[in-house]
C-alpha atoms as a PDB file:
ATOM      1  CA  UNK A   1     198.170-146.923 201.986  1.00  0.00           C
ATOM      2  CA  UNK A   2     196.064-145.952 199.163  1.00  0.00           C
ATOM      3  CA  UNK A   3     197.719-143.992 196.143  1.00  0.00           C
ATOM      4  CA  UNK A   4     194.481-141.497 196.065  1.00  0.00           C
ATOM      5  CA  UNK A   5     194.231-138.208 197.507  1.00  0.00           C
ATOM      6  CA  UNK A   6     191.744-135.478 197.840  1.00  0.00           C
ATOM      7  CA  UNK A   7     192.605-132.147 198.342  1.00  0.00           C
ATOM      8  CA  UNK A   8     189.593-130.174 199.347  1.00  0.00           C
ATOM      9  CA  UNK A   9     188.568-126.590 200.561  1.00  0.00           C
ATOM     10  CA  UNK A  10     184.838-126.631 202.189  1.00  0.00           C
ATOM     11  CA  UNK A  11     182.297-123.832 203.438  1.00  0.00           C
ATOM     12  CA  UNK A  12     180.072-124.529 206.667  1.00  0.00           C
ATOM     13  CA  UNK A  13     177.767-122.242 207.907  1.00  0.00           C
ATOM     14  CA  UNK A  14     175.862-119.529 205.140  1.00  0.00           C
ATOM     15  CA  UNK A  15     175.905-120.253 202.083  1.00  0.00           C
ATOM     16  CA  UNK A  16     173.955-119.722 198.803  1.00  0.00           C
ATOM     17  CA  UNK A  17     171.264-122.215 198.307  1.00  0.00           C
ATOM     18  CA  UNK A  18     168.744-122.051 194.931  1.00  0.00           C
ATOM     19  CA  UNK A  19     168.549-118.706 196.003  1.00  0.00           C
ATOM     20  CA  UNK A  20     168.304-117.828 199.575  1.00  0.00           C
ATOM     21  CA  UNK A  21     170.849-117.590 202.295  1.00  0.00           C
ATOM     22  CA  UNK A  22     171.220-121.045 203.854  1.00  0.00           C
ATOM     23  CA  UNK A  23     173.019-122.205 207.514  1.00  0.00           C
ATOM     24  CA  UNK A  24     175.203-125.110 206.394  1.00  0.00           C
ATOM     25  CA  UNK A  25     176.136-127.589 209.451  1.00  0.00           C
ATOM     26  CA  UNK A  26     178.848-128.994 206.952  1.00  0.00           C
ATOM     27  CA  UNK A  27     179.593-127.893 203.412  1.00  0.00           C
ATOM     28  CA  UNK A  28     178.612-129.195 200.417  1.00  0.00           C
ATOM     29  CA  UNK A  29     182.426-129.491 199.171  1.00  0.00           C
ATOM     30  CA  UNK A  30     183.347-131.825 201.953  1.00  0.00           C
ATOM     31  CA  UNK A  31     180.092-133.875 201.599  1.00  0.00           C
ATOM     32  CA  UNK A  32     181.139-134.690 197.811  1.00  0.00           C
ATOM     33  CA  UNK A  33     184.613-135.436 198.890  1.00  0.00           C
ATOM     34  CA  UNK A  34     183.455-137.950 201.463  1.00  0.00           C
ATOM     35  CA  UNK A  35     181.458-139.413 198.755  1.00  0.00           C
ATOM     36  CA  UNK A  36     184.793-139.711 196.990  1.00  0.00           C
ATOM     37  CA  UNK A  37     186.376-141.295 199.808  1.00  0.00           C
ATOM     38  CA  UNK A  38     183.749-143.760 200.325  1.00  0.00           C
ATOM     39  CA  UNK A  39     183.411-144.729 196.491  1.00  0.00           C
ATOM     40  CA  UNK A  40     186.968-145.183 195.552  1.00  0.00           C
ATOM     41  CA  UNK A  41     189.185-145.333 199.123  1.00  0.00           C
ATOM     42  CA  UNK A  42     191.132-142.155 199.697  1.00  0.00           C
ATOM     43  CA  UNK A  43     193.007-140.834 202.142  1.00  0.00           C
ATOM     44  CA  UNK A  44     191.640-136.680 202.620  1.00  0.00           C
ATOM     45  CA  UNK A  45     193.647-133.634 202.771  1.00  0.00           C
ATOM     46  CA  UNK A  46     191.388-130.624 204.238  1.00  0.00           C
ATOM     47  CA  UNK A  47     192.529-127.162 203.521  1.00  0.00           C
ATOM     48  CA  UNK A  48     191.904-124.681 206.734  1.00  0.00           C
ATOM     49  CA  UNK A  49     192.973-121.284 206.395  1.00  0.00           C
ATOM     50  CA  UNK A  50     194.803-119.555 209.130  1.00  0.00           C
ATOM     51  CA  UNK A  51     192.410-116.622 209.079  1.00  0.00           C
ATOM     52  CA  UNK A  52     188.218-117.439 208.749  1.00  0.00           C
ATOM     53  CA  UNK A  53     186.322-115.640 206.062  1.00  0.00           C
ATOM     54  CA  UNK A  54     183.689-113.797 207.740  1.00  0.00           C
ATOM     55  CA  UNK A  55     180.978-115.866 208.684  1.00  0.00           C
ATOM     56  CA  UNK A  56     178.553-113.394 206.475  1.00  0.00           C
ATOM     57  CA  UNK A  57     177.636-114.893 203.200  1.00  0.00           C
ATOM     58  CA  UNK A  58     177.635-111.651 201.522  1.00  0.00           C
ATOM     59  CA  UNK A  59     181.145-110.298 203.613  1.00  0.00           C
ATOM     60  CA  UNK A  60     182.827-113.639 202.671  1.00  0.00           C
ATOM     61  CA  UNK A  61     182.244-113.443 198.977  1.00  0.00           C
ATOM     62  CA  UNK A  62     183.147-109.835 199.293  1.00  0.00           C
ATOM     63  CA  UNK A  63     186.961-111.354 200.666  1.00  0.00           C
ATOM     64  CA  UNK A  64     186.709-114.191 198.001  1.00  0.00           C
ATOM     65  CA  UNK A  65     186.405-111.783 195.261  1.00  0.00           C
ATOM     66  CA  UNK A  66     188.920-109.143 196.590  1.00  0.00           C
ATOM     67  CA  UNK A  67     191.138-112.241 197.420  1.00  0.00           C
ATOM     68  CA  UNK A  68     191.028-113.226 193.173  1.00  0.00           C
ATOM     69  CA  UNK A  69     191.643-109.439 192.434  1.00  0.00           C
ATOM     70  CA  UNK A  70     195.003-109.341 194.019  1.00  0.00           C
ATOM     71  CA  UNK A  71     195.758-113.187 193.352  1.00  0.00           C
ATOM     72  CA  UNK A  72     196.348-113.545 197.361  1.00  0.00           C
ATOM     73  CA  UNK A  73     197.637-116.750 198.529  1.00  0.00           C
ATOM     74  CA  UNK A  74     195.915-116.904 202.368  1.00  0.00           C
ATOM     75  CA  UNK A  75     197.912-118.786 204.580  1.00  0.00           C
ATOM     76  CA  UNK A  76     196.922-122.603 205.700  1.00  0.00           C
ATOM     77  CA  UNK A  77     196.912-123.814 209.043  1.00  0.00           C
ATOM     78  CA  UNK A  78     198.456-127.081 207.479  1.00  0.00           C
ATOM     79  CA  UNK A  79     200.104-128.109 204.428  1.00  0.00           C
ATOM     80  CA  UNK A  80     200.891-130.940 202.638  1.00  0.00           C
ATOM     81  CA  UNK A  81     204.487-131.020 201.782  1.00  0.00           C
ATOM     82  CA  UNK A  82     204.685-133.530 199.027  1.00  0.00           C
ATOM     83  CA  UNK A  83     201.954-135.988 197.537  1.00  0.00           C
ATOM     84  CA  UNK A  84     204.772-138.216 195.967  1.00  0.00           C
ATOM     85  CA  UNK A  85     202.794-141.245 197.851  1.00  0.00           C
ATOM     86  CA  UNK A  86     199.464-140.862 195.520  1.00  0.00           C
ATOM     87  CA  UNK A  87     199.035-141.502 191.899  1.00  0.00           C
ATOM     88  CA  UNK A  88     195.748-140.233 191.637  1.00  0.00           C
ATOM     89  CA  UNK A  89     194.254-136.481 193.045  1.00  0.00           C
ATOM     90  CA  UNK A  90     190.914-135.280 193.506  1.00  0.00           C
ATOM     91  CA  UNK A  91     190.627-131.401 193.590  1.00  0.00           C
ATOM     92  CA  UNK A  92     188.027-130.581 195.034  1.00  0.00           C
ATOM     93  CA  UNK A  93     186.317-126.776 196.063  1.00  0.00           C
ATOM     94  CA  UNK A  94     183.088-124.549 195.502  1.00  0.00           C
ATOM     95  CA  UNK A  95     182.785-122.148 192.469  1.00  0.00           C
ATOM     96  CA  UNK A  96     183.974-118.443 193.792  1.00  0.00           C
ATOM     97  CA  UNK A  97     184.143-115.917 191.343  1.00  0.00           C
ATOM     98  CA  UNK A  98     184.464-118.571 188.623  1.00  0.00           C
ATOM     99  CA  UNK A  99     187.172-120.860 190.243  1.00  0.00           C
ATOM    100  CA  UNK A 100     188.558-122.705 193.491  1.00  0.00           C
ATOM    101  CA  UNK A 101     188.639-120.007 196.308  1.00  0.00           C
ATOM    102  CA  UNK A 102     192.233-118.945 196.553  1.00  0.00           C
ATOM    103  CA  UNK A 103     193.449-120.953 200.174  1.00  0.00           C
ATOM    104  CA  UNK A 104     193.508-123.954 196.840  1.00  0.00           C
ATOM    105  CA  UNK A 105     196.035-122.321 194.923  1.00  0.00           C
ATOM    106  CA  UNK A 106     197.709-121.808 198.506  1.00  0.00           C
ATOM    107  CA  UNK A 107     198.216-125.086 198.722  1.00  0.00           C
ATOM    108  CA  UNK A 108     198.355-126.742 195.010  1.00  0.00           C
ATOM    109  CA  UNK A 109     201.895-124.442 194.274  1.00  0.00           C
ATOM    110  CA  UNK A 110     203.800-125.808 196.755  1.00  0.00           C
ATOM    111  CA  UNK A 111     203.257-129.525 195.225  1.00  0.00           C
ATOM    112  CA  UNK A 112     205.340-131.556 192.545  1.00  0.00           C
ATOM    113  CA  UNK A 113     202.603-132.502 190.182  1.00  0.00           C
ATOM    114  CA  UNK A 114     204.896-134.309 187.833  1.00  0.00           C
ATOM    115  CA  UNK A 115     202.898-137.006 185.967  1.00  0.00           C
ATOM    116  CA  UNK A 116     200.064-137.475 189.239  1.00  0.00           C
ATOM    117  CA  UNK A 117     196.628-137.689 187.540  1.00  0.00           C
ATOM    118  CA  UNK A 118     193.933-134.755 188.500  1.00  0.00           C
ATOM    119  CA  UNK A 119     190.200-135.072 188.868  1.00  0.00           C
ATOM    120  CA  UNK A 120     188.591-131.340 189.723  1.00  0.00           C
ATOM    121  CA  UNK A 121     185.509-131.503 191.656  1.00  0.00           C
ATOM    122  CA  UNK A 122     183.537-128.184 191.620  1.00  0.00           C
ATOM    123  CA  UNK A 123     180.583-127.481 194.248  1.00  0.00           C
ATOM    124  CA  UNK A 124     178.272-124.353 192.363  1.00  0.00           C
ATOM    125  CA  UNK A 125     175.654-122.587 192.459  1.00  0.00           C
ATOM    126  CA  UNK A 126     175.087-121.932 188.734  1.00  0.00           C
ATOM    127  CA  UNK A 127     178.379-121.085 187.678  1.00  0.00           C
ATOM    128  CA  UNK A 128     179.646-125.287 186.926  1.00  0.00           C
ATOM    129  CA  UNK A 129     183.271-125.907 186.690  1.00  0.00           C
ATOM    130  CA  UNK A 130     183.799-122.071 185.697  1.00  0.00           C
ATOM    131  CA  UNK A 131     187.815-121.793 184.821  1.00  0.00           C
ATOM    132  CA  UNK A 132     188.714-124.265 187.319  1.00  0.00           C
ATOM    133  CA  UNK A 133     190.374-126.836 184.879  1.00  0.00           C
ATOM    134  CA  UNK A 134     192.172-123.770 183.174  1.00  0.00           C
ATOM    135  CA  UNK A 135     193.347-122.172 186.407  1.00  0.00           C
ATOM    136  CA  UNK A 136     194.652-126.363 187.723  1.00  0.00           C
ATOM    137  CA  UNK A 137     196.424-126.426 184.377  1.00  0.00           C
ATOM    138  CA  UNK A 138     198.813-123.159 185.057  1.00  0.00           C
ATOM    139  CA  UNK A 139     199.303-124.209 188.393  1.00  0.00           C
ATOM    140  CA  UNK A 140     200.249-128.229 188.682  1.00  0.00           C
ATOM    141  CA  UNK A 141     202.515-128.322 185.597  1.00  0.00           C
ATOM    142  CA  UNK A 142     203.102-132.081 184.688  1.00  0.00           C
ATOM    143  CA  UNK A 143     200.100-133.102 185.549  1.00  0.00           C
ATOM    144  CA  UNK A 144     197.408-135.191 183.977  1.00  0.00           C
ATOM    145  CA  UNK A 145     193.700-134.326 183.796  1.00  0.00           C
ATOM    146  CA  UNK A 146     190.761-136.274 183.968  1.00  0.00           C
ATOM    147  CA  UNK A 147     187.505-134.947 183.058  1.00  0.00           C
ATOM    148  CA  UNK A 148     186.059-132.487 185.750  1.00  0.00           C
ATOM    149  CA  UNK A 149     182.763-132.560 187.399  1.00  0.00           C
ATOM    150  CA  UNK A 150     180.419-129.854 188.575  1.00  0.00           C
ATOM    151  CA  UNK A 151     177.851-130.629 190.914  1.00  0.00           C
ATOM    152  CA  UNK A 152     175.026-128.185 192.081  1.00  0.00           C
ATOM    153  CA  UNK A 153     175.725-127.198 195.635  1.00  0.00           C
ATOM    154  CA  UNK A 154     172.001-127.582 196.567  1.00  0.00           C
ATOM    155  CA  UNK A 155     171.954-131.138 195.064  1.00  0.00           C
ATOM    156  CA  UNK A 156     175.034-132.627 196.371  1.00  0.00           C
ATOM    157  CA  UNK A 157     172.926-134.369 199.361  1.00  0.00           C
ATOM    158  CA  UNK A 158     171.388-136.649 196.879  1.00  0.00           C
ATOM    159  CA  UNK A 159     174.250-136.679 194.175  1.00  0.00           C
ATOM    160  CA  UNK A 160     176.339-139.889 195.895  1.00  0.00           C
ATOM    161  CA  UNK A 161     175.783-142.149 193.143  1.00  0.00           C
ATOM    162  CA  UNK A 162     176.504-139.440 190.475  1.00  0.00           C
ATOM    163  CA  UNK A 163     179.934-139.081 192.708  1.00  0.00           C
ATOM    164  CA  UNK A 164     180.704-141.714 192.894  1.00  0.00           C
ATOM    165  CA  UNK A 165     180.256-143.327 189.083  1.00  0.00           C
ATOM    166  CA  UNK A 166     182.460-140.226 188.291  1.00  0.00           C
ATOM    167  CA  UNK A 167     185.496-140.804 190.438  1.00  0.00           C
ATOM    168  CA  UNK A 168     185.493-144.363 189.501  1.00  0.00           C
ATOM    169  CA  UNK A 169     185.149-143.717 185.991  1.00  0.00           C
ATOM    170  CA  UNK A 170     188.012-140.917 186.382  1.00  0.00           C
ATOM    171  CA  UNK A 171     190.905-143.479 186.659  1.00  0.00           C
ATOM    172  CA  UNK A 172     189.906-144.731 182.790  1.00  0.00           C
ATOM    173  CA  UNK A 173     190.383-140.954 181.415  1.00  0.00           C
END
């Protein structure tokens, strides 16, 4: 088994791409993560929410930000119950309203993050890493952080080697 992990939320279908209204067939989020995967060897961890955000761009960041507002906490379809098996996590999510969308934080309190190291992976439109470090900090007490990465939504297609020199080069951080 391999002692990395990454933890990832992902939007398919619209999205917001350099400026127009774009039909994802799979998100950006998940395309970076299975860059991770391929550069470094990791087993993956999607998060799924029990209820979909509405498959409106506009409606879903409308849920995202009213979601943030009242610190919700959606519920998962899955969880991970303990990631004492993995040394190393990657983080990984697009930028809503400045930081992971909340089904992240859903998951991420329910962990022991005692001494596991963290990369954050942030898929934007503009907005780079916003307060995701800040907002990983509160929540996975313990834990050690590795520089964070913020890659342009509409550029993660042709980012792999970016990626992938990152995660590699998280593990000496």
């Amino acid at each position: 088994m391999t002692t990395n992990l990454i933890i990832y939320y992902s939007r398919k279908g619209q999205n917001y791409v350099n400026g127009s209204i774009i039909d994802l067939p799979k998100g950006n989020t998940k395309i970076a993560a299975e860059f991770i995967q391929n550069s470094v060897g990791s087993d993956m961890f999607e998060i799924e929410t029990v209820k979909d955000y509405a498959t409106d761009y506009y409606d879903c960041i409308d849920e995202a930000r009213n979601e943030l507002r009242a610190k919700a906490r959606p519920q998962l379809k899955n969880y991970l119950d303990n990631i004492d098996a993995y040394e190393n996590i990657f983080i990984c999510g697009p930028c809503w309203w400045g930081t992971f969308p909340m089904p992240v934080f859903s998951q991420l309190e329910r962990l022991n993050w005692l001494n596991k190291k963290i990369m954050p992976l942030m898929t934007h439109e503009g907005s780079g890493l916003g307060v995701c470090e800040r907002d990983l900090k509160k929540i996975c007490s313990g834990a050690i952080f590795s520089k964070g990465l913020a890659v342009h939504g509409a550029d993660v297609s042709k980012s792999e080697s970016i990626i992938a020199d990152w995660a590699k080069k998280s593990f000496d951080r």
